[in-house]
Structure formats: structure tokens, C-alpha cells
C-alpha atoms as a PDB file:
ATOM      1  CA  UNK A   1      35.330 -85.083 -56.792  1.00  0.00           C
ATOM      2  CA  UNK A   2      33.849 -81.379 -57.388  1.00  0.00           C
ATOM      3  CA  UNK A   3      29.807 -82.859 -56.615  1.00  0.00           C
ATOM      4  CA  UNK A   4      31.400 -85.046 -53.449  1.00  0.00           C
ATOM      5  CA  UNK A   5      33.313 -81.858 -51.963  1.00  0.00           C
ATOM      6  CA  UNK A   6      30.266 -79.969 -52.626  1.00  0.00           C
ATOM      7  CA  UNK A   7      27.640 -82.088 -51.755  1.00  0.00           C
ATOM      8  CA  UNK A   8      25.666 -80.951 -48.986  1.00  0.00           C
ATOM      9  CA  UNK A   9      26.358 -82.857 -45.109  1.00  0.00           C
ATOM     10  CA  UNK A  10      22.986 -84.150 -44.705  1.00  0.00           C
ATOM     11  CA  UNK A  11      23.358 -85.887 -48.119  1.00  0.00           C
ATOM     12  CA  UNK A  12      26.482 -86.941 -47.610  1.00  0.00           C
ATOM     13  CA  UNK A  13      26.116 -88.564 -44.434  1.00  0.00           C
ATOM     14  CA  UNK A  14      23.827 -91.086 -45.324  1.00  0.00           C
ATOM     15  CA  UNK A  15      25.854 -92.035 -48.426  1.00  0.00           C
ATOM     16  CA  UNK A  16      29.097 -92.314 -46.568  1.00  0.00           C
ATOM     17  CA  UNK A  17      27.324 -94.665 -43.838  1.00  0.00           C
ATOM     18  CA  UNK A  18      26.394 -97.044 -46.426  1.00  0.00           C
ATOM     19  CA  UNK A  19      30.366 -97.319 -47.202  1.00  0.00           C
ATOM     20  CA  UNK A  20      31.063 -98.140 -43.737  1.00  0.00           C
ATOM     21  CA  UNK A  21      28.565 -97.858 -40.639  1.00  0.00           C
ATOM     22  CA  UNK A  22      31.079 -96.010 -38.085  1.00  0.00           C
ATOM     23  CA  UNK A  23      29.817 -92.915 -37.134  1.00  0.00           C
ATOM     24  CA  UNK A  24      33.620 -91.435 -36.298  1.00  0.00           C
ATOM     25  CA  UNK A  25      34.601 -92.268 -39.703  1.00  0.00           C
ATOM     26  CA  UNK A  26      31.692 -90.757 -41.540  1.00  0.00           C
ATOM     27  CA  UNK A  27      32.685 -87.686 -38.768  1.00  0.00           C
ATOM     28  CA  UNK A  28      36.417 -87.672 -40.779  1.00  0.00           C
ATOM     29  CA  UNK A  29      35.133 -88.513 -44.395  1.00  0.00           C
ATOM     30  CA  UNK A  30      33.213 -85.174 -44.344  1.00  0.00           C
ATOM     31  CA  UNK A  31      35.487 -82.788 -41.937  1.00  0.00           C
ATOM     32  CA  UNK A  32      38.489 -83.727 -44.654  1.00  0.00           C
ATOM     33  CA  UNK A  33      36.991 -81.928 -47.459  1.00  0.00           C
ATOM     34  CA  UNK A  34      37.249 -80.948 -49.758  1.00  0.00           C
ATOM     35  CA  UNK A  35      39.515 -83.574 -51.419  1.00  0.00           C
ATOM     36  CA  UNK A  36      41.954 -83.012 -54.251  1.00  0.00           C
ATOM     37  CA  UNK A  37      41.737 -86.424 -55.764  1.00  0.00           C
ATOM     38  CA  UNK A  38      40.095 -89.906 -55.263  1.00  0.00           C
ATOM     39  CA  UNK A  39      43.935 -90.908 -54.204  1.00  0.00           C
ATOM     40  CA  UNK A  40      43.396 -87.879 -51.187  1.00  0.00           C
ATOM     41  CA  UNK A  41      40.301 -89.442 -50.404  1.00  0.00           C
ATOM     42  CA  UNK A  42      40.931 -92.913 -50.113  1.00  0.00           C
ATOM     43  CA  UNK A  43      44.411 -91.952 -47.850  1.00  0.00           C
ATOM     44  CA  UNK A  44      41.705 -90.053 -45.643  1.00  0.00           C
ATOM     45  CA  UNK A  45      39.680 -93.373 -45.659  1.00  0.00           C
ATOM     46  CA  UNK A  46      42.186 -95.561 -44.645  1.00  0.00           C
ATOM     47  CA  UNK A  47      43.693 -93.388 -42.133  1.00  0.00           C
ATOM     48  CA  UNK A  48      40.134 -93.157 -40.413  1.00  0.00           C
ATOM     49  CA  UNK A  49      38.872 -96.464 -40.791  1.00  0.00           C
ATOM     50  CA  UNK A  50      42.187 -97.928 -38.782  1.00  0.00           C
ATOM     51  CA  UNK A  51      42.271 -98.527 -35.299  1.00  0.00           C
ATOM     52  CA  UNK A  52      38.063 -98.542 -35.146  1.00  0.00           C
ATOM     53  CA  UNK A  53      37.217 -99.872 -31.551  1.00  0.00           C
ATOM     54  CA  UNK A  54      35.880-103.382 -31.135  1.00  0.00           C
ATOM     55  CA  UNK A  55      32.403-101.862 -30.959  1.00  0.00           C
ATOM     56  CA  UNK A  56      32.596-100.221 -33.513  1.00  0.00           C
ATOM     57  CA  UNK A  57      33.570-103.089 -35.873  1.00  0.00           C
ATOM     58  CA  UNK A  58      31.437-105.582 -34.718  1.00  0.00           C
ATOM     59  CA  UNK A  59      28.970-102.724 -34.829  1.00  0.00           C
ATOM     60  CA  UNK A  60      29.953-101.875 -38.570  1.00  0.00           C
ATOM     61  CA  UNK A  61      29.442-105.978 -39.459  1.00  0.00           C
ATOM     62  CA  UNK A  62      25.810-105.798 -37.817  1.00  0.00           C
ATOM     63  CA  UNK A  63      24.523-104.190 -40.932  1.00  0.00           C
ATOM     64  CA  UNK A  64      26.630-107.173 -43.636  1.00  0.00           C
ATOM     65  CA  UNK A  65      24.921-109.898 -45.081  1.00  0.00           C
ATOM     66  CA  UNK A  66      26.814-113.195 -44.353  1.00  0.00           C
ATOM     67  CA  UNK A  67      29.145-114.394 -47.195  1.00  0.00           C
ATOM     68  CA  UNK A  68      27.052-116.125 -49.409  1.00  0.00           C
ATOM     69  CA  UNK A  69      24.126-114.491 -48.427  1.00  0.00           C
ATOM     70  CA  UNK A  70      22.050-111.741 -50.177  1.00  0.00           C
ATOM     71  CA  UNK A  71      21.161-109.007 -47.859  1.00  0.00           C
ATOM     72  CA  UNK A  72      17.536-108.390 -46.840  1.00  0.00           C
ATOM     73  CA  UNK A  73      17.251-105.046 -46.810  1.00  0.00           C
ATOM     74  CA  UNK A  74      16.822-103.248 -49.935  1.00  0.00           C
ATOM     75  CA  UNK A  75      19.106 -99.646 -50.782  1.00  0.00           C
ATOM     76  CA  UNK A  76      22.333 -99.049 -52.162  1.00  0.00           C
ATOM     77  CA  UNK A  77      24.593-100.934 -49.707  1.00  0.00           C
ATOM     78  CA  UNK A  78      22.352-104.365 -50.444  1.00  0.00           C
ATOM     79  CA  UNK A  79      23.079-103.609 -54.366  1.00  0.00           C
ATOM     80  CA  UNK A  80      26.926-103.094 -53.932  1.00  0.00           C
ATOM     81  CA  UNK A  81      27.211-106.337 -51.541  1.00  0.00           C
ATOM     82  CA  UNK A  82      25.048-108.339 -54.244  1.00  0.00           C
ATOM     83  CA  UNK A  83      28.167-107.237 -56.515  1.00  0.00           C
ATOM     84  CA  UNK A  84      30.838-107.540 -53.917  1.00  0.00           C
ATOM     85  CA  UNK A  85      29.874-111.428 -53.463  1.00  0.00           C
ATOM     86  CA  UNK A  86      29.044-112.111 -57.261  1.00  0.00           C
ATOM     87  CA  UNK A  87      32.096-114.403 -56.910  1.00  0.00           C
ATOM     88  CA  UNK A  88      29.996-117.016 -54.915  1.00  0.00           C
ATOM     89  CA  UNK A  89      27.500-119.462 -56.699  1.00  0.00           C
ATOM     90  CA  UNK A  90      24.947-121.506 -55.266  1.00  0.00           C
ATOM     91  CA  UNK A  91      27.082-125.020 -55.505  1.00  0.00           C
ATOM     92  CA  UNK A  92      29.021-123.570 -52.640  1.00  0.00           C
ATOM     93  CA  UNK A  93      26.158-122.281 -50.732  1.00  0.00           C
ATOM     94  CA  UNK A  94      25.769-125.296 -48.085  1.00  0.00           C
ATOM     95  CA  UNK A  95      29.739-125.176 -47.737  1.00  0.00           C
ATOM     96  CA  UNK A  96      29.497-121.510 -46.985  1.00  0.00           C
ATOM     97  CA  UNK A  97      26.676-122.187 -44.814  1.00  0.00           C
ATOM     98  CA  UNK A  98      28.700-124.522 -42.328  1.00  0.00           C
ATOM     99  CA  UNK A  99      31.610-122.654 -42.756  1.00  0.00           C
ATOM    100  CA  UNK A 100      30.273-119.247 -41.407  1.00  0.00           C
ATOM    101  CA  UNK A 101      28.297-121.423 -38.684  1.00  0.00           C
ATOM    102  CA  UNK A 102      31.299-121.948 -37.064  1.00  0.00           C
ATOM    103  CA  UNK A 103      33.207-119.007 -37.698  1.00  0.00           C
ATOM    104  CA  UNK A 104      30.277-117.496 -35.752  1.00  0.00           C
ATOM    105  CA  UNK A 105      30.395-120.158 -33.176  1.00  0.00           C
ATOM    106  CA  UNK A 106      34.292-119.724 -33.075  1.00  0.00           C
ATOM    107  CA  UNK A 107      33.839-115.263 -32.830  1.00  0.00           C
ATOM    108  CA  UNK A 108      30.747-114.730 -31.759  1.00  0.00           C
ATOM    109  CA  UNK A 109      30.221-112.367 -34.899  1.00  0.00           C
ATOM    110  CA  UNK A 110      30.070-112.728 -38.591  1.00  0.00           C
ATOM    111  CA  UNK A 111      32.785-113.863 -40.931  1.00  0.00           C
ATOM    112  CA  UNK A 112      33.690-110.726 -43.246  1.00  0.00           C
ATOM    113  CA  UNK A 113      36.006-110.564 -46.202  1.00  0.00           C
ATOM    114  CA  UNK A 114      36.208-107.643 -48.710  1.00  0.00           C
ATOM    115  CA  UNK A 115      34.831-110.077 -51.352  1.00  0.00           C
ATOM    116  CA  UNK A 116      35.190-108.374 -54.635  1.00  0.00           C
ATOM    117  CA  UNK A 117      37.370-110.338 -56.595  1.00  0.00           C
ATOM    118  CA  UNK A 118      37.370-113.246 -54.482  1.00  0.00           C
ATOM    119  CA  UNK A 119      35.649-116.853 -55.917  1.00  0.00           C
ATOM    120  CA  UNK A 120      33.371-118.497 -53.288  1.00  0.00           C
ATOM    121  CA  UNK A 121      36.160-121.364 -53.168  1.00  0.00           C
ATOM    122  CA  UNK A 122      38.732-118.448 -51.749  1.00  0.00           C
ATOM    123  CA  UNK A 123      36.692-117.525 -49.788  1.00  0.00           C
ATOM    124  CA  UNK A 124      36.515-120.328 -48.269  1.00  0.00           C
ATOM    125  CA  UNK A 125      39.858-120.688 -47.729  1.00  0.00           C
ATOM    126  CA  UNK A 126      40.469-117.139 -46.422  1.00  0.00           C
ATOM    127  CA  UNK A 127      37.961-118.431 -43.642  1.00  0.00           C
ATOM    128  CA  UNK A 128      39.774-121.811 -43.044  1.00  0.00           C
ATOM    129  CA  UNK A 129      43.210-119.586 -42.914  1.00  0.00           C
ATOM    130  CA  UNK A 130      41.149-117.231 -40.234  1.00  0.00           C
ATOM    131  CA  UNK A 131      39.648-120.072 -37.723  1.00  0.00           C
ATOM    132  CA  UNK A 132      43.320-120.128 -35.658  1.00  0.00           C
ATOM    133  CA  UNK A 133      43.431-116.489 -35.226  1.00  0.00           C
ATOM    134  CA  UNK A 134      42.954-115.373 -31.274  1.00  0.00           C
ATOM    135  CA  UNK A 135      40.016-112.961 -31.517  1.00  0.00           C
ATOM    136  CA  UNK A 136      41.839-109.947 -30.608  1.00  0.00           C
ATOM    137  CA  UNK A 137      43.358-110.637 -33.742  1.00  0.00           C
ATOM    138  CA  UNK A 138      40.213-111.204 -36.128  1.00  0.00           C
ATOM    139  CA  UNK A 139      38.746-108.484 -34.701  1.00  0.00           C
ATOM    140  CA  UNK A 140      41.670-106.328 -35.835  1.00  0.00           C
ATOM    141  CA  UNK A 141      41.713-108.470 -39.131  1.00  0.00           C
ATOM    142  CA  UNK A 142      37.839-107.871 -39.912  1.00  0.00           C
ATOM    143  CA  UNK A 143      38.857-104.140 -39.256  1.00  0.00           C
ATOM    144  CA  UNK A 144      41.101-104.131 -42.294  1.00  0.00           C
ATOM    145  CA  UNK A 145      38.463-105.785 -44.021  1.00  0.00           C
ATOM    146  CA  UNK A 146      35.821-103.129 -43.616  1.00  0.00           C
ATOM    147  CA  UNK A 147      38.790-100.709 -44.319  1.00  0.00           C
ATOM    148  CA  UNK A 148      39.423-102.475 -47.831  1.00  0.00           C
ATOM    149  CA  UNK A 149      35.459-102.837 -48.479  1.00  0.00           C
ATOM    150  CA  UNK A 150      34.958 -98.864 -47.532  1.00  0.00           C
ATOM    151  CA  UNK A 151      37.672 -97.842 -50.648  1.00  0.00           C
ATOM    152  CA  UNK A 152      35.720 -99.894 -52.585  1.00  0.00           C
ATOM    153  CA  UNK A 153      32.051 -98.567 -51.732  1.00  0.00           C
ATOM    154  CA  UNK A 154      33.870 -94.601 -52.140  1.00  0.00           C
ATOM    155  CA  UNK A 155      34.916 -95.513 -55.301  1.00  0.00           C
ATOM    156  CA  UNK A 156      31.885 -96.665 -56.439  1.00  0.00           C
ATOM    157  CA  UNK A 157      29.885 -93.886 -54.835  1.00  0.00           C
ATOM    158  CA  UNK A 158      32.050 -91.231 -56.456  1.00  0.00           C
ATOM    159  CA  UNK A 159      31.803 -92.920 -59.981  1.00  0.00           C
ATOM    160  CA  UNK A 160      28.143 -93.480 -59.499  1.00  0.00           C
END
């Protein structure tokens, strides 16, 4: 935690937005230090990342590969996605294909899960379960998901 309380704001910011592209949460990552522990720090993270506006989710997604997609662009966030979705193998890839099609056609935005963990056939079925939701909801839903996949990125940044 010492190098992350420490670290200096310019370096940190970049970092931070790589865990989760929301300018006002990057704001609260690096006003809250210095943290005592990784516990403090992920309390801080959830705390922040709740409640982000609409824009500022769908804004957040813009920069996510689609499930079972690799991400384009190259950098640290493209690496820790690659891991996050390691769950998904290419027999699933036309399924996952359709399936975000019309999640997309259904939201207007991209389907996002905090994927670690997660097989490509739950996935799957986390989207199925999704499809009914009123978008207000999703939206809010998608929020906990970035909330969940911003822990995750922290921890890994602060163990890396």
C-alpha cells in the first residue's frame, strides 16, 4: 500500500483509469489517501464507484471489449480483460456473438459482466437472466458490474 499512497498523482491517474474510466472516481481513489489497507481501499472503491451517472457508465463500457472478444488496443487494461474473460473459449464464440448482438440491440450499449471466474456458458446465462431487465435497471446493474471489475483491477494493480 506504502508505493500506492506514495505514488505520485500524475502516475497514479492513469493507472487508476485503466481500473475504471470515470473521471469522479479516479477524483476519490486519489483524494482518499493514503489508505491503511487494501480492505480501506477497496471500501473507498465501492463507495465511489456506486451511484455513477448513466453517462458515466455507458461512458466507462466505451473503453470494454465485448464478452468474448479480445480488446484491440494494446496496455495494461487489454492484458487484465484478456485474463478477466479467460473463462470463454472459442466453441462459444458464435453463441456469444448473437447473444451480445441483441443485448446491444435490446440496450443500446454493450453487455458487461465482471467475468473473472465466470465460464463462457455462465456467461451466457447471466446475459439470458439480464434480457428482461427495464434499462433503468441494467444500467444500474452494469454499474455494479464495473464496481466488482474495478476491486478486481486495484487488486491486481497493487499486487503488480
Amino acid at each position: 500500500m506504502e508505493s500506492f499512497n506514495s505514488a505520485p498523482e500524475a502516475e497514479l491517474r492513469p493507472l487508476l483509469t485503466e481500473c475504471l474510466a470515470v473521471p469522479r472516481w479516479v477524483d476519490a481513489i486519489v483524494a482518499g489517501r493514503p489508505y491503511a489497507s487494501m480492505d480501506a481501499l477497496l471500501a473507498a472503491s465501492h463507495v465511489a464507484a456506486q451511484g455513477l451517472s448513466d453517462e458515466e457508465v455507458l461512458g466507462a463500457i466505451a473503453g470494454h471489449p465485448r464478452i468474448g472478444e479480445r480488446q484491440k488496443t494494446g496496455g495494461v487494461s487489454a492484458k487484465w480483460s484478456r485474463s478477466e474473460q479467460s473463462g470463454v473459449d472459442s466453441s462459444q464464440a458464435d453463441r456469444l456473438a448473437a447473444a451480445n448482438a441483441a443485448y446491444e440491440d435490446r440496450f443500446g450499449h454493450i453487455y458487461l459482466v465482471c467475468a473473472t471466474g465466470l465460464s463462457g456458458a455462465e456467461m451466457l446465462d447471466n446475459l439470458s437472466s439480464r434480457m428482461d431487465n427495464p434499462p433503468d435497471v441494467e444500467v444500474r446493474v452494469v454499474n455494479d458490474e464495473l464496481a466488482k471489475i474495478a476491486a478486481l483491477r486495484l487488486q491486481k494493480l497493487i499486487g503488480s
